[in-house]
N, C-alpha and C. Protein backbone atom coordinates (compact mmCIF):
# COMPACT_ATOMS: atom_id res chain seq x y z
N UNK A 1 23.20 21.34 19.39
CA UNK A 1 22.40 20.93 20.51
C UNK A 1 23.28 20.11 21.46
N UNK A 2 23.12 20.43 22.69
CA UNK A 2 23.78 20.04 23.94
C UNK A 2 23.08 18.59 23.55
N UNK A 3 24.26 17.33 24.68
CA UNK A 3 23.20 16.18 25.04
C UNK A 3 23.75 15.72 26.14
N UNK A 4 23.01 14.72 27.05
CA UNK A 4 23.68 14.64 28.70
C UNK A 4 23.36 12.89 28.73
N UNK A 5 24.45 12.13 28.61
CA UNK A 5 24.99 10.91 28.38
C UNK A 5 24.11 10.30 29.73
N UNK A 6 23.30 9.13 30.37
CA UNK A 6 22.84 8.97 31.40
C UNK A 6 23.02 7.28 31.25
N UNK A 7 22.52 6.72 32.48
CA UNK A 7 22.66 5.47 32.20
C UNK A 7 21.67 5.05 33.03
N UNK A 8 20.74 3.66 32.33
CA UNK A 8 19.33 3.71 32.48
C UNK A 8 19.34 3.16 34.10
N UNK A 9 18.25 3.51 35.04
CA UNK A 9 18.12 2.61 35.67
C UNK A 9 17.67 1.32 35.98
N UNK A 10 17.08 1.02 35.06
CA UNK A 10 16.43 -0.58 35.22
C UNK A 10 17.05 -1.57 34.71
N UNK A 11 18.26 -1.28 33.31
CA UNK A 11 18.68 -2.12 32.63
C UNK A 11 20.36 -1.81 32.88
N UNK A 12 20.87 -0.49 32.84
CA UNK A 12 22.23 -0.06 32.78
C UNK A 12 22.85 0.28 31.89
N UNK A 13 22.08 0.41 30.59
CA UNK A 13 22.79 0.76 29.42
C UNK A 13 22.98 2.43 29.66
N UNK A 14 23.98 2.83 28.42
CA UNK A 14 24.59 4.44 28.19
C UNK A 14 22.92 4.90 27.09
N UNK A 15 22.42 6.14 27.42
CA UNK A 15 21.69 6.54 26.23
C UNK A 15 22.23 8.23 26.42
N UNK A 16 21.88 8.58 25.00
CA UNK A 16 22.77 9.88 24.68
C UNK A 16 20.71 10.84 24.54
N UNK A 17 20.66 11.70 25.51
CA UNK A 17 19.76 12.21 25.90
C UNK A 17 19.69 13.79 25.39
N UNK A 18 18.74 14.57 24.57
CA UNK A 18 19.24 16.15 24.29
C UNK A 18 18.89 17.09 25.67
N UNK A 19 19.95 17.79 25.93
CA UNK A 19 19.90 18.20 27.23
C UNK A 19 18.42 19.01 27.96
N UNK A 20 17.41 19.28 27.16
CA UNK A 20 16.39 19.45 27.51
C UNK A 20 15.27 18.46 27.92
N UNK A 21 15.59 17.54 27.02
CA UNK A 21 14.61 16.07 27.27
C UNK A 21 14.43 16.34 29.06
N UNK A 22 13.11 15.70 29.21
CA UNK A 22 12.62 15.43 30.37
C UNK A 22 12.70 13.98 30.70
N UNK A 23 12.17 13.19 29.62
CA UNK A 23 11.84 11.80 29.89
C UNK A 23 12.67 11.13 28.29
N UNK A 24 13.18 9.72 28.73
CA UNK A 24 13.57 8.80 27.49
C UNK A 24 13.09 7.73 27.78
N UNK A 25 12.85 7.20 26.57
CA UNK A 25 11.95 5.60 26.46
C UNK A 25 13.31 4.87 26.23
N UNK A 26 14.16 4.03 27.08
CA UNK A 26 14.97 2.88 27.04
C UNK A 26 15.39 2.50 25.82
N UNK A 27 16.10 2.66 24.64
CA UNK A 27 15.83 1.75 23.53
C UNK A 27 15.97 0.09 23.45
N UNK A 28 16.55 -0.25 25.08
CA UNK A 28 17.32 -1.26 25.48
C UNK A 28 15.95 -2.03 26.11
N UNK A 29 15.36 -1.81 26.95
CA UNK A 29 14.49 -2.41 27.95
C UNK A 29 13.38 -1.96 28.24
N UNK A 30 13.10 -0.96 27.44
CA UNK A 30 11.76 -0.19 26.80
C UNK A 30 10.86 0.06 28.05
N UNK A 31 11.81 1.11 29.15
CA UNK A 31 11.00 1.59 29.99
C UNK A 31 11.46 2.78 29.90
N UNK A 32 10.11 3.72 30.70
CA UNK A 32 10.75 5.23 30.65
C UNK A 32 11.27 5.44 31.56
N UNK A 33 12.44 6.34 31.60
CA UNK A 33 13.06 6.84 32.14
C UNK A 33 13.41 8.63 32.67
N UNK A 34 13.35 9.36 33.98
CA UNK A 34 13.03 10.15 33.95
C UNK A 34 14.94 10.82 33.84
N UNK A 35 14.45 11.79 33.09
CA UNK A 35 16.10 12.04 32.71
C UNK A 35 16.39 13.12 34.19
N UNK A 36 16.07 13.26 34.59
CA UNK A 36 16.83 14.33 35.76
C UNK A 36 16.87 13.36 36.58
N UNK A 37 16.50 11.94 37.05
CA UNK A 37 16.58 11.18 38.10
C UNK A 37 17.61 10.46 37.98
N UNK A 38 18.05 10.65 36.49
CA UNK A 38 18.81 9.11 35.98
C UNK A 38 20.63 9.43 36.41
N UNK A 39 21.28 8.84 36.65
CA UNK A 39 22.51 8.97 36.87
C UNK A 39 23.30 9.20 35.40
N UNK A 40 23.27 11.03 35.81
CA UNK A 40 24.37 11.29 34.45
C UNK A 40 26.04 11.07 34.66
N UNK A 41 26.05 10.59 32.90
CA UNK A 41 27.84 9.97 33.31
C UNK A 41 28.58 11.18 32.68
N UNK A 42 27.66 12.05 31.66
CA UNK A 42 28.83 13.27 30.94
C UNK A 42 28.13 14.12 29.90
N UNK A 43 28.59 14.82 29.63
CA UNK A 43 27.64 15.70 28.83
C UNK A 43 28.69 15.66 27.35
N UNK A 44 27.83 16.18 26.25
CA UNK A 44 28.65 16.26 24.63
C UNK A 44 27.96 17.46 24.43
N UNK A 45 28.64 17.72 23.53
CA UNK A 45 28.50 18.97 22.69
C UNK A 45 27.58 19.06 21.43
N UNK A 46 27.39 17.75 21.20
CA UNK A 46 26.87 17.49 19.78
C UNK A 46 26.33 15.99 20.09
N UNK A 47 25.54 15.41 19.06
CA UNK A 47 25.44 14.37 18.43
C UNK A 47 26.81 13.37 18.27
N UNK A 48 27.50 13.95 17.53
CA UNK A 48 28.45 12.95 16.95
C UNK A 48 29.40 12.48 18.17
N UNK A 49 29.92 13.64 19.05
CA UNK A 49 30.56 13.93 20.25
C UNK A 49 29.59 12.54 21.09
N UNK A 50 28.52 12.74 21.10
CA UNK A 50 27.06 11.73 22.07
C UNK A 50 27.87 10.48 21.50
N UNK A 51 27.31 10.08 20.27
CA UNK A 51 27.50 8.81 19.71
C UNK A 51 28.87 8.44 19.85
N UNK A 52 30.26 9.15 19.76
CA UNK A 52 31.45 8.44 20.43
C UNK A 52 31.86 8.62 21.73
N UNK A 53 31.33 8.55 22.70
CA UNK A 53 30.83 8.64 23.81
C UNK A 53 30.40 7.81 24.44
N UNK A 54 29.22 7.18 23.65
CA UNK A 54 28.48 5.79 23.94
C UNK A 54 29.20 4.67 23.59
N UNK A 55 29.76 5.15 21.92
CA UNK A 55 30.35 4.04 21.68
C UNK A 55 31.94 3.29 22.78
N UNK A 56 32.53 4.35 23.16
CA UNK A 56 33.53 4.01 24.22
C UNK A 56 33.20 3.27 25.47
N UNK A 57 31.91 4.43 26.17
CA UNK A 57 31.40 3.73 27.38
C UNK A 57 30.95 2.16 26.86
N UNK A 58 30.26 1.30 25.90
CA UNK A 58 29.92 0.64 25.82
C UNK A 58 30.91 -0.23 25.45
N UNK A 59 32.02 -0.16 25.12
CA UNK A 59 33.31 -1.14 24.67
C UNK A 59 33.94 -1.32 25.87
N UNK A 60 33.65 -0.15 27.04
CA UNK A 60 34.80 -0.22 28.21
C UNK A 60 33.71 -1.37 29.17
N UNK A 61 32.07 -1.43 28.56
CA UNK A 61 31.01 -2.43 29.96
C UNK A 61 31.63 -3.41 29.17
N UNK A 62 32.08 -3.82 27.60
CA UNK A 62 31.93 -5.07 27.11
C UNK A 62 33.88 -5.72 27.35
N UNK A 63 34.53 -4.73 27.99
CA UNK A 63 35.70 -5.40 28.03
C UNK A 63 36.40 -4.87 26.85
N UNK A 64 36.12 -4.95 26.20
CA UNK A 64 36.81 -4.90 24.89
C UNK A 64 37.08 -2.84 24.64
N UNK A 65 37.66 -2.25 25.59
CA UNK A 65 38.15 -1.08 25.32
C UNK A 65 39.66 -1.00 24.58
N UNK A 66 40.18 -1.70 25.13
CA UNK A 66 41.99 -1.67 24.51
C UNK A 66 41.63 -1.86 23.42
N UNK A 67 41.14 -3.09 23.02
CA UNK A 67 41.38 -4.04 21.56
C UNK A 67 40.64 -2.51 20.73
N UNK A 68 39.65 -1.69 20.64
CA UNK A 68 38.98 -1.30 19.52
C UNK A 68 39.83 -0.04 19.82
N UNK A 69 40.14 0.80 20.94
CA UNK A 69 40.49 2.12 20.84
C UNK A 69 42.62 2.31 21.24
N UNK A 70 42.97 0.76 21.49
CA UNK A 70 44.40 0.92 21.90
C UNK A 70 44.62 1.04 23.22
N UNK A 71 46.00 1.47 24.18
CA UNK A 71 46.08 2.21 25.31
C UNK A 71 45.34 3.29 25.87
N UNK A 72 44.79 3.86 24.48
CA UNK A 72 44.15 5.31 25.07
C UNK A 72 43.04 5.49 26.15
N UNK A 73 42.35 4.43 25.57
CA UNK A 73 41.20 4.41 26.92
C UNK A 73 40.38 5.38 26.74
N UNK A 74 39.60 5.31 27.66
CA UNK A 74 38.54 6.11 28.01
C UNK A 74 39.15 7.31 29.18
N UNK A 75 39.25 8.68 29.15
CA UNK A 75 39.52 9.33 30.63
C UNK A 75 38.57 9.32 31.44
């Protein structure tokens, strides 16, 4: 299953969305969100692909990208 990485509008967090979803409930700030309105950042291939995905985008909002992943970064 496809999934399409978005980032909420009310709060700003990354949520990993299955590419059909219409609507997601925030897990962050517990509003809904309409997934075709929402500003997508990338699409995965999978689940696991989703979840390290998020996990990067969310180390690169907290600063802390070098320290957990090295030089490599995020592209």
């Amino acid at each position: 299953m496809k999934y399409v990485i978005i980032q909420c509008p009310y709060c700003g967090n990354y949520l990993a969305v299955p590419i059909r979803q219409k609507t997601k409930l925030c897990t962050y700030c517990g509003r809904r969100i309409n997934v075709l309105r929402a500003r997508r950042i990338t699409y995965a291939k999978d689940g696991r692909e989703a979840s390290a995905i998020l996990r990067a985008l969310k180390a690169k909002k907290a600063g802390i990208l070098d320290e957990l992943y090295g030089r490599r970064g995020l592209k």
